[in-house]
PDB file of N, CA and C in Angstrom:
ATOM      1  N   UNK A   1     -14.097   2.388   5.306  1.00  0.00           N
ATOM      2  CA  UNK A   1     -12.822   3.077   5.449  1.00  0.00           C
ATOM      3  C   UNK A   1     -12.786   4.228   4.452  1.00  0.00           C
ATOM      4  N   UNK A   2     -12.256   5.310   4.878  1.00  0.00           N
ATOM      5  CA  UNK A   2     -12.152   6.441   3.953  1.00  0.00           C
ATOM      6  C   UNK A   2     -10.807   6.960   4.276  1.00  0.00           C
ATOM      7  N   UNK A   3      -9.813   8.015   3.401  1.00  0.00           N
ATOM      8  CA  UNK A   3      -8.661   8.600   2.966  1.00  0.00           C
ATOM      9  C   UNK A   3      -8.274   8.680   4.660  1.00  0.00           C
ATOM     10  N   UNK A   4      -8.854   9.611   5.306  1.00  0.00           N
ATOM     11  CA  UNK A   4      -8.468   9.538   6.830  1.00  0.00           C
ATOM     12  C   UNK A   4      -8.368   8.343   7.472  1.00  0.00           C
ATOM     13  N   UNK A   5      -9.162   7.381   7.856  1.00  0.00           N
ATOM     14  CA  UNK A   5      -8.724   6.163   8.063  1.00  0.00           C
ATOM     15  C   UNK A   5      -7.812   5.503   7.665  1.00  0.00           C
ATOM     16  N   UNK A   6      -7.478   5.441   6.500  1.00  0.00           N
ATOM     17  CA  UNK A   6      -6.343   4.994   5.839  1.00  0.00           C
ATOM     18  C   UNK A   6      -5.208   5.434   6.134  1.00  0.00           C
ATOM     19  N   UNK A   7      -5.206   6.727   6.004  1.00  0.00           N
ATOM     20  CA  UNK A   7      -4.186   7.764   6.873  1.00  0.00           C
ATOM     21  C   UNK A   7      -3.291   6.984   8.434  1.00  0.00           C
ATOM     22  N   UNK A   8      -4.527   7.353   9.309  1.00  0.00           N
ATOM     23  CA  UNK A   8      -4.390   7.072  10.500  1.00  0.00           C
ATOM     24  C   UNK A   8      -4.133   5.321  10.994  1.00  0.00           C
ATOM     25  N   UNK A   9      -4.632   4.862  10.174  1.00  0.00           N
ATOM     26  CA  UNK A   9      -4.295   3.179  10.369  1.00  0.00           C
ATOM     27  C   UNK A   9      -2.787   3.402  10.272  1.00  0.00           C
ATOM     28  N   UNK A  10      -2.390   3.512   8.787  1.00  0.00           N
ATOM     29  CA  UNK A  10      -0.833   3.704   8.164  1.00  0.00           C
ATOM     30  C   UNK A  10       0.063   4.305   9.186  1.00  0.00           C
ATOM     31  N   UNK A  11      -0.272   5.289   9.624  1.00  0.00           N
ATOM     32  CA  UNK A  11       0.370   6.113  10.389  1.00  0.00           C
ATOM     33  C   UNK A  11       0.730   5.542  11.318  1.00  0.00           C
ATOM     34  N   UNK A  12      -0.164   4.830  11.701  1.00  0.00           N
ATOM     35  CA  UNK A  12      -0.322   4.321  13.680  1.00  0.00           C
ATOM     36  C   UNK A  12       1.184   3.017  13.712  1.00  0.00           C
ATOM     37  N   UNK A  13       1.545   2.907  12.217  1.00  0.00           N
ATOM     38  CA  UNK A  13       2.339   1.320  12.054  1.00  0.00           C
ATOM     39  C   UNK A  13       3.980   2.156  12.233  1.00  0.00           C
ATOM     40  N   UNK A  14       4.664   0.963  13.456  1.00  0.00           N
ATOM     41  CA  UNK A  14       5.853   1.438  13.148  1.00  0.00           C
ATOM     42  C   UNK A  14       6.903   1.577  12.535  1.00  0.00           C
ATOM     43  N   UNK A  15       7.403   2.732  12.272  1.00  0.00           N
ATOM     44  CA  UNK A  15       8.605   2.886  11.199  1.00  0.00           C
ATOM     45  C   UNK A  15       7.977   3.631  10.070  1.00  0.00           C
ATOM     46  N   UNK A  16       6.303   4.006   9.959  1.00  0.00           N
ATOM     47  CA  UNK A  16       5.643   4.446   8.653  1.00  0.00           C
ATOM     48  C   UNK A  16       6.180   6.100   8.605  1.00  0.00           C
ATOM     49  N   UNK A  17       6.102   5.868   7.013  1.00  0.00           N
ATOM     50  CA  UNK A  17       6.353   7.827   6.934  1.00  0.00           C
ATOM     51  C   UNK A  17       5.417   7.843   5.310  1.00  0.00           C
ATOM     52  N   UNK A  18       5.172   8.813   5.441  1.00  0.00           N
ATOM     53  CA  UNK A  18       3.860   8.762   4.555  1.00  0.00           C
ATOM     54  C   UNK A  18       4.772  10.383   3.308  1.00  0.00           C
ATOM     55  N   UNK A  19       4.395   9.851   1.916  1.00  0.00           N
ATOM     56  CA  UNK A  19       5.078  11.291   0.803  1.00  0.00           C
ATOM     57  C   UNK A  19       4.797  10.787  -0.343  1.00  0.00           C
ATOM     58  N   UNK A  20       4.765  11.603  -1.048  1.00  0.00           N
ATOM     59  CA  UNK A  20       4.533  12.025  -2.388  1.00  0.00           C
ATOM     60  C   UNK A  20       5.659  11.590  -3.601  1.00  0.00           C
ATOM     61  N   UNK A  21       5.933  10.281  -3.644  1.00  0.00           N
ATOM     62  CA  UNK A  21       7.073  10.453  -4.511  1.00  0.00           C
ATOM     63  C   UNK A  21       7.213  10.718  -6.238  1.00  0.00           C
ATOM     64  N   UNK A  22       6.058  10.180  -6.192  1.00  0.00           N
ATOM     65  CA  UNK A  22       5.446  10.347  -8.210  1.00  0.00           C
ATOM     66  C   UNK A  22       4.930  10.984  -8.608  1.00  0.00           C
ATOM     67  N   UNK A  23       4.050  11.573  -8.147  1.00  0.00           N
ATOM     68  CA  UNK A  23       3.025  12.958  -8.535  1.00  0.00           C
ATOM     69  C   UNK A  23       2.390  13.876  -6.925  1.00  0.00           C
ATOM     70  N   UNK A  24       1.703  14.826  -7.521  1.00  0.00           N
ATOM     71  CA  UNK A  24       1.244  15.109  -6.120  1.00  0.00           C
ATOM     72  C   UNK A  24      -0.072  14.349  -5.395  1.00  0.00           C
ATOM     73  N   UNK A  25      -0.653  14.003  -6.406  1.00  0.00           N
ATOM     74  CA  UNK A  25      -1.798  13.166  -6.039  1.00  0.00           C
ATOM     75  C   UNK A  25      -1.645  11.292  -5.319  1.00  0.00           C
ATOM     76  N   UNK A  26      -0.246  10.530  -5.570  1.00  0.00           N
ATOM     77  CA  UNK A  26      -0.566   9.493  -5.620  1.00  0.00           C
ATOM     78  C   UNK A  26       0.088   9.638  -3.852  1.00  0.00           C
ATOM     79  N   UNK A  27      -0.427   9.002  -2.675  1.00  0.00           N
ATOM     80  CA  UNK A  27      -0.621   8.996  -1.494  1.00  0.00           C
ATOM     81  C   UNK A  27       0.739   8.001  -0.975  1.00  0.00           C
ATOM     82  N   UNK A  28       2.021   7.587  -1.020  1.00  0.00           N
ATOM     83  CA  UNK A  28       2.667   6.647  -0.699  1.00  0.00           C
ATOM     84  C   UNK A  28       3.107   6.530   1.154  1.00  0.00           C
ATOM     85  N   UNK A  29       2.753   4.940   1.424  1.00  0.00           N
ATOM     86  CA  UNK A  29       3.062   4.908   2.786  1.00  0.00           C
ATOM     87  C   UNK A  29       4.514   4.029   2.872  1.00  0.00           C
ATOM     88  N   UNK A  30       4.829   4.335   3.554  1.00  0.00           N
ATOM     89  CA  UNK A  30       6.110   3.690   3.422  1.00  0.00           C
ATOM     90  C   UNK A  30       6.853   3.117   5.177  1.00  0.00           C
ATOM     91  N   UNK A  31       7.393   1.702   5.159  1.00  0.00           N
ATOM     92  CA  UNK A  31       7.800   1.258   6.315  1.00  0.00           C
ATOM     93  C   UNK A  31       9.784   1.256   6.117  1.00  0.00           C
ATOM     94  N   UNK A  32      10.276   2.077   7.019  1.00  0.00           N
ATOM     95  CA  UNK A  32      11.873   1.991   6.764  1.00  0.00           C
ATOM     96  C   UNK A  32      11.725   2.720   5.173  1.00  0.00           C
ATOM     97  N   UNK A  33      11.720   3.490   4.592  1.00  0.00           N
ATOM     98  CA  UNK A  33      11.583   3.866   3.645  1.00  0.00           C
ATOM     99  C   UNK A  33      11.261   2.720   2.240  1.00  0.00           C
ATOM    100  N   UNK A  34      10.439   1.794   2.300  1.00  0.00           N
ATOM    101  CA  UNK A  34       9.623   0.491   1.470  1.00  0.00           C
ATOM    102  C   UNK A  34       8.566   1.151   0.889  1.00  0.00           C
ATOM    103  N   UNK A  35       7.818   1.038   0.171  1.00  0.00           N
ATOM    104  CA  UNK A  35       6.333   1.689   0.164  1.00  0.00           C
ATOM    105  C   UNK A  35       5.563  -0.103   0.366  1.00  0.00           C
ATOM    106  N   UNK A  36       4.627  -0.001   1.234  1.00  0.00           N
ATOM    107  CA  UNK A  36       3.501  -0.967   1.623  1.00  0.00           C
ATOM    108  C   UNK A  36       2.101  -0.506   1.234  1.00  0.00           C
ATOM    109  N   UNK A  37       1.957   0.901   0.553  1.00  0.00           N
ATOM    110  CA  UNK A  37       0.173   0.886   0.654  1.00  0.00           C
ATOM    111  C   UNK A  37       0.666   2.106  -0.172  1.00  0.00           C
ATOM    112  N   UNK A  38      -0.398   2.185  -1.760  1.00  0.00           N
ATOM    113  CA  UNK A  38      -0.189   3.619  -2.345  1.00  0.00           C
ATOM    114  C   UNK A  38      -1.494   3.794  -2.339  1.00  0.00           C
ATOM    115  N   UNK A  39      -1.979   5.170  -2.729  1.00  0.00           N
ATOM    116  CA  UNK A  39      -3.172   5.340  -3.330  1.00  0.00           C
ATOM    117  C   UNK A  39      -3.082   6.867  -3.599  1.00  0.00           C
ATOM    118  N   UNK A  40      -3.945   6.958  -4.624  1.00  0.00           N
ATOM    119  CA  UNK A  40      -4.193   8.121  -5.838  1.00  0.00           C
ATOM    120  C   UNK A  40      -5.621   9.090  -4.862  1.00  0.00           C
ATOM    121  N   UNK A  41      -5.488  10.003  -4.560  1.00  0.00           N
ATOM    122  CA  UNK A  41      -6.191  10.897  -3.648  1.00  0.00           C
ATOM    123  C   UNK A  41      -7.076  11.385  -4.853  1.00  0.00           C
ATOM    124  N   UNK A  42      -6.983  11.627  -6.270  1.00  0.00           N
ATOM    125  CA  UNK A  42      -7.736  12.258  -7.209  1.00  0.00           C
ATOM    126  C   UNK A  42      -8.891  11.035  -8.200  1.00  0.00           C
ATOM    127  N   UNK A  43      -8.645   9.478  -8.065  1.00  0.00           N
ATOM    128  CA  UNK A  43      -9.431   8.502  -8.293  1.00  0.00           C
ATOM    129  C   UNK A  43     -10.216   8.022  -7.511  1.00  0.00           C
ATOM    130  N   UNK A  44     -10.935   6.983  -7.996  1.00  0.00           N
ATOM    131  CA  UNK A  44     -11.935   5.887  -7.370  1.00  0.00           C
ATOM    132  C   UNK A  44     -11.182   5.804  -6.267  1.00  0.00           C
ATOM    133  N   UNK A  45     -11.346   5.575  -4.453  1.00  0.00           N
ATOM    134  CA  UNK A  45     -11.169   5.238  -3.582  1.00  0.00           C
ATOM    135  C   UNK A  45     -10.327   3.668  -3.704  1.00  0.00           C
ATOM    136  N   UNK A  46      -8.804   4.029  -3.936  1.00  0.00           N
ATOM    137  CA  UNK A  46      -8.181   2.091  -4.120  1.00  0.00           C
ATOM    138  C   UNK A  46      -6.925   1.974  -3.357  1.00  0.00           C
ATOM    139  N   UNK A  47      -6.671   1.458  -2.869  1.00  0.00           N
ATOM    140  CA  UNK A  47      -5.564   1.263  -2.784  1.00  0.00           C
ATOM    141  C   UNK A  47      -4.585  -0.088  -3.274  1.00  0.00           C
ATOM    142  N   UNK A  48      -3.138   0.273  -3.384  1.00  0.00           N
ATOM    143  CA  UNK A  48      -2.415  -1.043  -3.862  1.00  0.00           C
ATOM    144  C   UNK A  48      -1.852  -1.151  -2.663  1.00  0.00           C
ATOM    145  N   UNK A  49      -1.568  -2.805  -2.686  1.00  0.00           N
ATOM    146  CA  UNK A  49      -1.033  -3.747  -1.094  1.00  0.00           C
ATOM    147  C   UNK A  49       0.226  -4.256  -1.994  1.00  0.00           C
ATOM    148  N   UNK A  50       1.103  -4.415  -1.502  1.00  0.00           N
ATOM    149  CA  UNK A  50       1.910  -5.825  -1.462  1.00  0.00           C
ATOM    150  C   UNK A  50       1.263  -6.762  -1.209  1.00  0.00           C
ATOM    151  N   UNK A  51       1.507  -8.325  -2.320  1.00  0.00           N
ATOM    152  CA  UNK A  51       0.701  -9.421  -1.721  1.00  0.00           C
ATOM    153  C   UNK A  51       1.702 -10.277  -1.943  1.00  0.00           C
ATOM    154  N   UNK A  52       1.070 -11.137  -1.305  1.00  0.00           N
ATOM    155  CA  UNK A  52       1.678 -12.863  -1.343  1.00  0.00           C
ATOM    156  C   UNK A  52       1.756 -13.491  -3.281  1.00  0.00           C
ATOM    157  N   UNK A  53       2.643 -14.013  -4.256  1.00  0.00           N
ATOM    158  CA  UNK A  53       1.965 -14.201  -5.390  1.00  0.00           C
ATOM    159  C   UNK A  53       0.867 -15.178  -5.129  1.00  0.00           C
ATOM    160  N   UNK A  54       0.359 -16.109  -4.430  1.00  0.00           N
ATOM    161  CA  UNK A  54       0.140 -16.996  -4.314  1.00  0.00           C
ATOM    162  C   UNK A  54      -1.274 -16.586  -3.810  1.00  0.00           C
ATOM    163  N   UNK A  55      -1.662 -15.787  -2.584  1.00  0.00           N
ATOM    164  CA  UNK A  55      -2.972 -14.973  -1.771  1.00  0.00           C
ATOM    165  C   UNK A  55      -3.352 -13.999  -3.292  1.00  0.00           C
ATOM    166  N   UNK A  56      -2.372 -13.393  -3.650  1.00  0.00           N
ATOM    167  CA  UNK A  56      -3.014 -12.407  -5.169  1.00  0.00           C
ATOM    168  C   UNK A  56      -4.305 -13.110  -5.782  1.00  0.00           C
ATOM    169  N   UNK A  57      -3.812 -14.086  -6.363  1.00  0.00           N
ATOM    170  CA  UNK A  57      -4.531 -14.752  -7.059  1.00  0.00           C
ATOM    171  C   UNK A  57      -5.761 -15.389  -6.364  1.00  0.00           C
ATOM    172  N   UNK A  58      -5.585 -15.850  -5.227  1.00  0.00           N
ATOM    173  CA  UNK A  58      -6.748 -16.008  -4.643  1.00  0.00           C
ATOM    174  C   UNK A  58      -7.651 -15.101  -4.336  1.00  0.00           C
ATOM    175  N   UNK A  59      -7.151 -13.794  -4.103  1.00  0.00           N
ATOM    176  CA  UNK A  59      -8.080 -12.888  -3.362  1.00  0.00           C
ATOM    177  C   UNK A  59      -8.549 -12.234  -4.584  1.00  0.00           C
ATOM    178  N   UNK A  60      -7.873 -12.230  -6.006  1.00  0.00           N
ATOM    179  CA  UNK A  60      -8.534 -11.868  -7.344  1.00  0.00           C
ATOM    180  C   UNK A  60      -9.840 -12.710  -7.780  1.00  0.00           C
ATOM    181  N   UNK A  61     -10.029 -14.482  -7.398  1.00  0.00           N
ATOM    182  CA  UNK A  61     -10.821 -15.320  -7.512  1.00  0.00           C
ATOM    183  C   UNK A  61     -11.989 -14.894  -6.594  1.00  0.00           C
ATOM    184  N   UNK A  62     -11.522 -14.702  -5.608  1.00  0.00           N
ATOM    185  CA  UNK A  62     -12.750 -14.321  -4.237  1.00  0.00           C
ATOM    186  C   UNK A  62     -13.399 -13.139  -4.564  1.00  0.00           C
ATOM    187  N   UNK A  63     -12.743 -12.000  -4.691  1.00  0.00           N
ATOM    188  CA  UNK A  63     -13.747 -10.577  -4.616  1.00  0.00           C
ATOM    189  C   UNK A  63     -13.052  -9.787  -5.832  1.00  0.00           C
ATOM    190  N   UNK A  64     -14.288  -9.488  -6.205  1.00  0.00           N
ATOM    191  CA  UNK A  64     -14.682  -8.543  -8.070  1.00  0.00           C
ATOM    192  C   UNK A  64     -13.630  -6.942  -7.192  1.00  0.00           C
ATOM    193  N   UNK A  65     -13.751  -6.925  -6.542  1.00  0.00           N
ATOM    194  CA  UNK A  65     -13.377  -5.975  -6.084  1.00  0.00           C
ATOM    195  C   UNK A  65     -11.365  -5.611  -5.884  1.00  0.00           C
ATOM    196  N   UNK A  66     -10.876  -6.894  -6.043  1.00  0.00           N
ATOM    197  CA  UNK A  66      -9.382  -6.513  -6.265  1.00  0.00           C
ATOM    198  C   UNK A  66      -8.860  -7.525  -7.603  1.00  0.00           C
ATOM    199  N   UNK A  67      -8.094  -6.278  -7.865  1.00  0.00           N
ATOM    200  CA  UNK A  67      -7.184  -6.708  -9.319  1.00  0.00           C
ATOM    201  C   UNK A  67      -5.727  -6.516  -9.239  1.00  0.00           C
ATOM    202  N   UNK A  68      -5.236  -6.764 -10.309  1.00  0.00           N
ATOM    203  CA  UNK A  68      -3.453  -6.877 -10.490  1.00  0.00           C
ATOM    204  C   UNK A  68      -3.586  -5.137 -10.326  1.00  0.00           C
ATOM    205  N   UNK A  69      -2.378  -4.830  -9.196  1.00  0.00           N
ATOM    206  CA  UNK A  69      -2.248  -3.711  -9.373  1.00  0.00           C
ATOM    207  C   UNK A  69      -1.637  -3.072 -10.577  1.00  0.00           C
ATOM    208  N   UNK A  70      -2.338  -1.867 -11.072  1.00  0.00           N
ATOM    209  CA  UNK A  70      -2.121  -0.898 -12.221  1.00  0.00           C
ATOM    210  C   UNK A  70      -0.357  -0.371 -12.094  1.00  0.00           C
ATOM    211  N   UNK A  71       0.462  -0.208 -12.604  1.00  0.00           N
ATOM    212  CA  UNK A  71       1.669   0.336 -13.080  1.00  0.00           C
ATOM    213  C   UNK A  71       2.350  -0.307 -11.739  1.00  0.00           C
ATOM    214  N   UNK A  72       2.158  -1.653 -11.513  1.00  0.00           N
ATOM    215  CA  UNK A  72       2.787  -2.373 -10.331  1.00  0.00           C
ATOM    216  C   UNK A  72       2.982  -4.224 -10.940  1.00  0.00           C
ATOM    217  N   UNK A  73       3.745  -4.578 -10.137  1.00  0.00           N
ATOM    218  CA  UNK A  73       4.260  -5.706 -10.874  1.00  0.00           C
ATOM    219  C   UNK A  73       3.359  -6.235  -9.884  1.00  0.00           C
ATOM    220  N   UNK A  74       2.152  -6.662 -11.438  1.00  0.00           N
ATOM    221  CA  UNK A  74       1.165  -7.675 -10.743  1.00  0.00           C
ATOM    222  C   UNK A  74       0.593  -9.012 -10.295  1.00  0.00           C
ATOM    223  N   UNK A  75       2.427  -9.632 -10.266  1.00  0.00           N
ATOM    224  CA  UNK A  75       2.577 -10.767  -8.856  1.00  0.00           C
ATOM    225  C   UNK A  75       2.367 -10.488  -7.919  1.00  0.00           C
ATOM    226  N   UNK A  76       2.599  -9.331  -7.243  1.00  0.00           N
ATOM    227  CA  UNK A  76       3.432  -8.860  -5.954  1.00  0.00           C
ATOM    228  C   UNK A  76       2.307  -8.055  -5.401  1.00  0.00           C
ATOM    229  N   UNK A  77       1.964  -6.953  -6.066  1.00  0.00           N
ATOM    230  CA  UNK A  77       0.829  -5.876  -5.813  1.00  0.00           C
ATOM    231  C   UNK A  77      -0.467  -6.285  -6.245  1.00  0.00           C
ATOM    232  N   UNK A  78      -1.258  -5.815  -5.815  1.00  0.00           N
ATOM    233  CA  UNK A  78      -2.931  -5.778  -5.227  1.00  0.00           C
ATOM    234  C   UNK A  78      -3.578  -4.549  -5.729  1.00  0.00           C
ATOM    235  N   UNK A  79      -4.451  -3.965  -6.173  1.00  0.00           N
ATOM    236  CA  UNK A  79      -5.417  -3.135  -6.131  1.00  0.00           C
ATOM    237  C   UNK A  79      -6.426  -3.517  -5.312  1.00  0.00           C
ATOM    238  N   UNK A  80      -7.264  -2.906  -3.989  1.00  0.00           N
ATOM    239  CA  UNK A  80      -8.247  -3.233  -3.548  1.00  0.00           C
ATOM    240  C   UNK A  80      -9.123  -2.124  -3.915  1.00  0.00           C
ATOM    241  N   UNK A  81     -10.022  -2.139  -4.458  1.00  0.00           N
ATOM    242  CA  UNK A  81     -11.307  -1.050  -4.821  1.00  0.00           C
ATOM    243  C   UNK A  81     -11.883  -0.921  -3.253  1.00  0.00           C
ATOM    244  N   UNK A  82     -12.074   0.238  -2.438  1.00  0.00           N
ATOM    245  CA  UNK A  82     -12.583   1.003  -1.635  1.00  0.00           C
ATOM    246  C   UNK A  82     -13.975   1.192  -1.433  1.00  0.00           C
ATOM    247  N   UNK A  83     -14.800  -0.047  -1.747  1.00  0.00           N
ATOM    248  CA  UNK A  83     -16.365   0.691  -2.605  1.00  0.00           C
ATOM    249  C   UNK A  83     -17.483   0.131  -1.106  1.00  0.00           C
ATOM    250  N   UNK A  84     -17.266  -0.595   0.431  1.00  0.00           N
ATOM    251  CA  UNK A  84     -17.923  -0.457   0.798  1.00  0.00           C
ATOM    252  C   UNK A  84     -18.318  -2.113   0.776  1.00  0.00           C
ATOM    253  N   UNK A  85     -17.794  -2.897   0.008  1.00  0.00           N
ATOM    254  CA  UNK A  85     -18.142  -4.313  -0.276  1.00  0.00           C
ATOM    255  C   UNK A  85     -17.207  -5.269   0.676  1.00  0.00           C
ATOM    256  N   UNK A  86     -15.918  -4.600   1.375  1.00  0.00           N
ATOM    257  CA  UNK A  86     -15.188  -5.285   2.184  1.00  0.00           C
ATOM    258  C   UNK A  86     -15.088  -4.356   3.711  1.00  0.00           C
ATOM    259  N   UNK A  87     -15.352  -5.162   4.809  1.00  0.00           N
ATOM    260  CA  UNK A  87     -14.856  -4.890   5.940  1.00  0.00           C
ATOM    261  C   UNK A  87     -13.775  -3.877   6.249  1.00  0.00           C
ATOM    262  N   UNK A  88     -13.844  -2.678   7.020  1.00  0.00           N
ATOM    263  CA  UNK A  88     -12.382  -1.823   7.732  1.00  0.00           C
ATOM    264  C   UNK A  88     -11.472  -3.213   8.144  1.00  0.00           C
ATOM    265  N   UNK A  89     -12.240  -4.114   9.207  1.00  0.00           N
ATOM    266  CA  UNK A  89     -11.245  -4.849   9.527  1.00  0.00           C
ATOM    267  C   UNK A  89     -10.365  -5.710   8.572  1.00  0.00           C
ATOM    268  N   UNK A  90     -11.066  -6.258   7.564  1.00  0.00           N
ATOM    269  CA  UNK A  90     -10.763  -6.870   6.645  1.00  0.00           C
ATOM    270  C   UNK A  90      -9.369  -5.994   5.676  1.00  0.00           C
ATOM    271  N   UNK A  91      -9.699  -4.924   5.399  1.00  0.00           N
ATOM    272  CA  UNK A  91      -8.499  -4.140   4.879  1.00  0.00           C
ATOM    273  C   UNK A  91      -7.769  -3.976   5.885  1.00  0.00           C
ATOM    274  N   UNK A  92      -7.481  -3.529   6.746  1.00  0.00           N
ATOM    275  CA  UNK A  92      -6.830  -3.242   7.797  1.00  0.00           C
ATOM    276  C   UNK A  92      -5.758  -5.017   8.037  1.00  0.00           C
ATOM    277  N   UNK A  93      -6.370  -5.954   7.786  1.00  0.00           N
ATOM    278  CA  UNK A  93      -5.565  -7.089   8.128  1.00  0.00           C
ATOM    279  C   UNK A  93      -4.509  -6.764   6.432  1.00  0.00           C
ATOM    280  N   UNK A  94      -5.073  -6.889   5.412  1.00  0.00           N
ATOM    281  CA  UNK A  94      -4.681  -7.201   4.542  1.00  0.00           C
ATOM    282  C   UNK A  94      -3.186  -5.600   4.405  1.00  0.00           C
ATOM    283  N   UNK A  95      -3.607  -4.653   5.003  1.00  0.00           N
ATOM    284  CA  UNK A  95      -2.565  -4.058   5.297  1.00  0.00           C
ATOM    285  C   UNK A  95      -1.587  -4.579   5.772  1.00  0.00           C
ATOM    286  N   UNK A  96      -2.265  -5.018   6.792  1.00  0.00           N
ATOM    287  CA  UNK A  96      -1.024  -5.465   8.060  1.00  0.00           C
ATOM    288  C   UNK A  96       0.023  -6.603   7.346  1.00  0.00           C
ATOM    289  N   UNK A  97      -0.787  -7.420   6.465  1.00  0.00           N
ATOM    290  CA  UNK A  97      -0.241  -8.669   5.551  1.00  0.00           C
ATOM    291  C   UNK A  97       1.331  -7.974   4.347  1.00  0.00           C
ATOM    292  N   UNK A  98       0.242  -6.550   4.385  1.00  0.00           N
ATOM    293  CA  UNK A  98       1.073  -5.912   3.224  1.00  0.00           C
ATOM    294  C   UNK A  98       2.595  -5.393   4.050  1.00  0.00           C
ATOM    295  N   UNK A  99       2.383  -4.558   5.264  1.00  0.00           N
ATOM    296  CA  UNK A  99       3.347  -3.952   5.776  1.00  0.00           C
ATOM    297  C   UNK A  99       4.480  -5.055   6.574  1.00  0.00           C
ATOM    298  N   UNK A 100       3.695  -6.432   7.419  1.00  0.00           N
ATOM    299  CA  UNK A 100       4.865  -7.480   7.468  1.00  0.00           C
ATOM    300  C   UNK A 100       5.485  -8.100   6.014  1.00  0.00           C
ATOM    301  N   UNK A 101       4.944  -8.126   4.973  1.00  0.00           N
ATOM    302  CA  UNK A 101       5.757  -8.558   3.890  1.00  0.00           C
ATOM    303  C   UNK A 101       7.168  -7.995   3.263  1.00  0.00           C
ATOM    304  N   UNK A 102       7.096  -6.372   3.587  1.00  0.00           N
ATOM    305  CA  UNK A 102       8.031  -5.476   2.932  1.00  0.00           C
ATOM    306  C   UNK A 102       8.942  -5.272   4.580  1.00  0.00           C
ATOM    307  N   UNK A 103       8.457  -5.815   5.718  1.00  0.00           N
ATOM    308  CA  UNK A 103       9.482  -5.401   6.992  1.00  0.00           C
ATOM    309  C   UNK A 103      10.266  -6.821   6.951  1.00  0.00           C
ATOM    310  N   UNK A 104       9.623  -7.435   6.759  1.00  0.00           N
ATOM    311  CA  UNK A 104      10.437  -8.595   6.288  1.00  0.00           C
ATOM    312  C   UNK A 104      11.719  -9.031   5.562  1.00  0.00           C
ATOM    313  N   UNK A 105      11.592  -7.828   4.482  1.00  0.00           N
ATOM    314  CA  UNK A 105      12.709  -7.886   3.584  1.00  0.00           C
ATOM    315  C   UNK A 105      13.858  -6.762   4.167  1.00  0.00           C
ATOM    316  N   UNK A 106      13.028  -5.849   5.116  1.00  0.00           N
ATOM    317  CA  UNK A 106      14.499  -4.832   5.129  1.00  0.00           C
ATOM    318  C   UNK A 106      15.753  -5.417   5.996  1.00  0.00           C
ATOM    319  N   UNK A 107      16.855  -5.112   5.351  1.00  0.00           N
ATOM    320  CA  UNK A 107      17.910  -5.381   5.370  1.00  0.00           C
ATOM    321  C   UNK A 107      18.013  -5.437   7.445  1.00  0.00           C
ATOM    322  N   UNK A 108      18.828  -6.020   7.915  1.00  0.00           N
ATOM    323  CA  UNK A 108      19.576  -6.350   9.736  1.00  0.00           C
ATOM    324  C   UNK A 108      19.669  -4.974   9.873  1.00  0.00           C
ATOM    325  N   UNK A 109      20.302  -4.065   9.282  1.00  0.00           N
ATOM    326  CA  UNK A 109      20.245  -3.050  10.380  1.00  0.00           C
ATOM    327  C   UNK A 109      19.036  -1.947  10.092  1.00  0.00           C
ATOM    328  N   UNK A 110      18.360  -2.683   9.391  1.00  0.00           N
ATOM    329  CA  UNK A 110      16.804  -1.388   9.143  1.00  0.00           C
ATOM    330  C   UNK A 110      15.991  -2.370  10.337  1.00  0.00           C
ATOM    331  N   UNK A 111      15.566  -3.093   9.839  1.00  0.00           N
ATOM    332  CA  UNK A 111      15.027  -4.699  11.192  1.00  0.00           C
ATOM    333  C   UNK A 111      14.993  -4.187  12.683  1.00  0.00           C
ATOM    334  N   UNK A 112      16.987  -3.805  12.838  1.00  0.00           N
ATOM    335  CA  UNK A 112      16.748  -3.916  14.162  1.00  0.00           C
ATOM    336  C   UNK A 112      16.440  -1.976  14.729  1.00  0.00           C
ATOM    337  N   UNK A 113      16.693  -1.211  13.529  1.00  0.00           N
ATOM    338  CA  UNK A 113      16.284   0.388  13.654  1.00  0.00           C
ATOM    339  C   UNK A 113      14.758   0.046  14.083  1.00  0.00           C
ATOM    340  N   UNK A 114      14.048  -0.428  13.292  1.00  0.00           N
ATOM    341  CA  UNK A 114      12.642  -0.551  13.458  1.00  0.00           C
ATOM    342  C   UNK A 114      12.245  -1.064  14.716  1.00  0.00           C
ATOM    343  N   UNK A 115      13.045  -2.275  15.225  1.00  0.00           N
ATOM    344  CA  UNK A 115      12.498  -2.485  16.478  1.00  0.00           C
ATOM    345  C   UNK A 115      12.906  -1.674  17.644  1.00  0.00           C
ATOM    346  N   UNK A 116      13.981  -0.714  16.899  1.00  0.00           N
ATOM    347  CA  UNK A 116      13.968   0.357  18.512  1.00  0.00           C
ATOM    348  C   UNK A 116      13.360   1.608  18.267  1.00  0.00           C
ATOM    349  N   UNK A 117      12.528   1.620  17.308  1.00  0.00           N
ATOM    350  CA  UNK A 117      11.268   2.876  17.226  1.00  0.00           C
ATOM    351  C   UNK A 117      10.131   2.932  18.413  1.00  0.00           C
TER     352      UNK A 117
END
């Protein structure tokens, strides 16, 4: 997976709108205005997920490759390193894990906006 893929996965999800809210470099995707997936366009290839607290920790035990996300409350958020060691499909689920977690929480009338997108 590379910046375009990432792009276009994000994109393809409904309700996503993709901006710049912290700097110009850091990439934010966002569902109903939530952010579900950031990443820094000027670093190492990473992105941060929303996680499960509970999957965090497991998926920190399983692969060298994700950590507590950086300037993110690292119960909740994920860093996945981009390096070629995990599956498109494999990120691509763990997206999907990320973007039902935060549609989950939006409020009845974002819920039912989203389902008439």
């Amino acid at each position: 997976m590379n910046i375009e893929d990432l792009r276009d996965y994000c994109m393809s999800k409904k309700g996503t709108t993709e901006e710049f809210p912290f700097d110009e470099t850091t990439l934010v995707f966002k569902v109903m205005g939530r952010m579900y997936v950031l990443t820094d366009l000027e670093s190492e290839f990473a992105i941060n997920l929303k996680c499960d607290p509970d999957k965090a920790v497991e998926l920190r035990e399983q692969y060298a490759s994700i950590t507590p996300a950086f300037h993110m409350n690292k119960t909740h958020w994920a860093t996945i390193r981009i390096n070629g060691t995990l599956s498109d499909a494999q990120l691509q689920k763990w997206i999907d894990e990320s973007y039902q977690l935060v549609a989950a929480k939006l409020t009845r009338k974002q819920k039912e906006e989203l389902n008439n997108l």
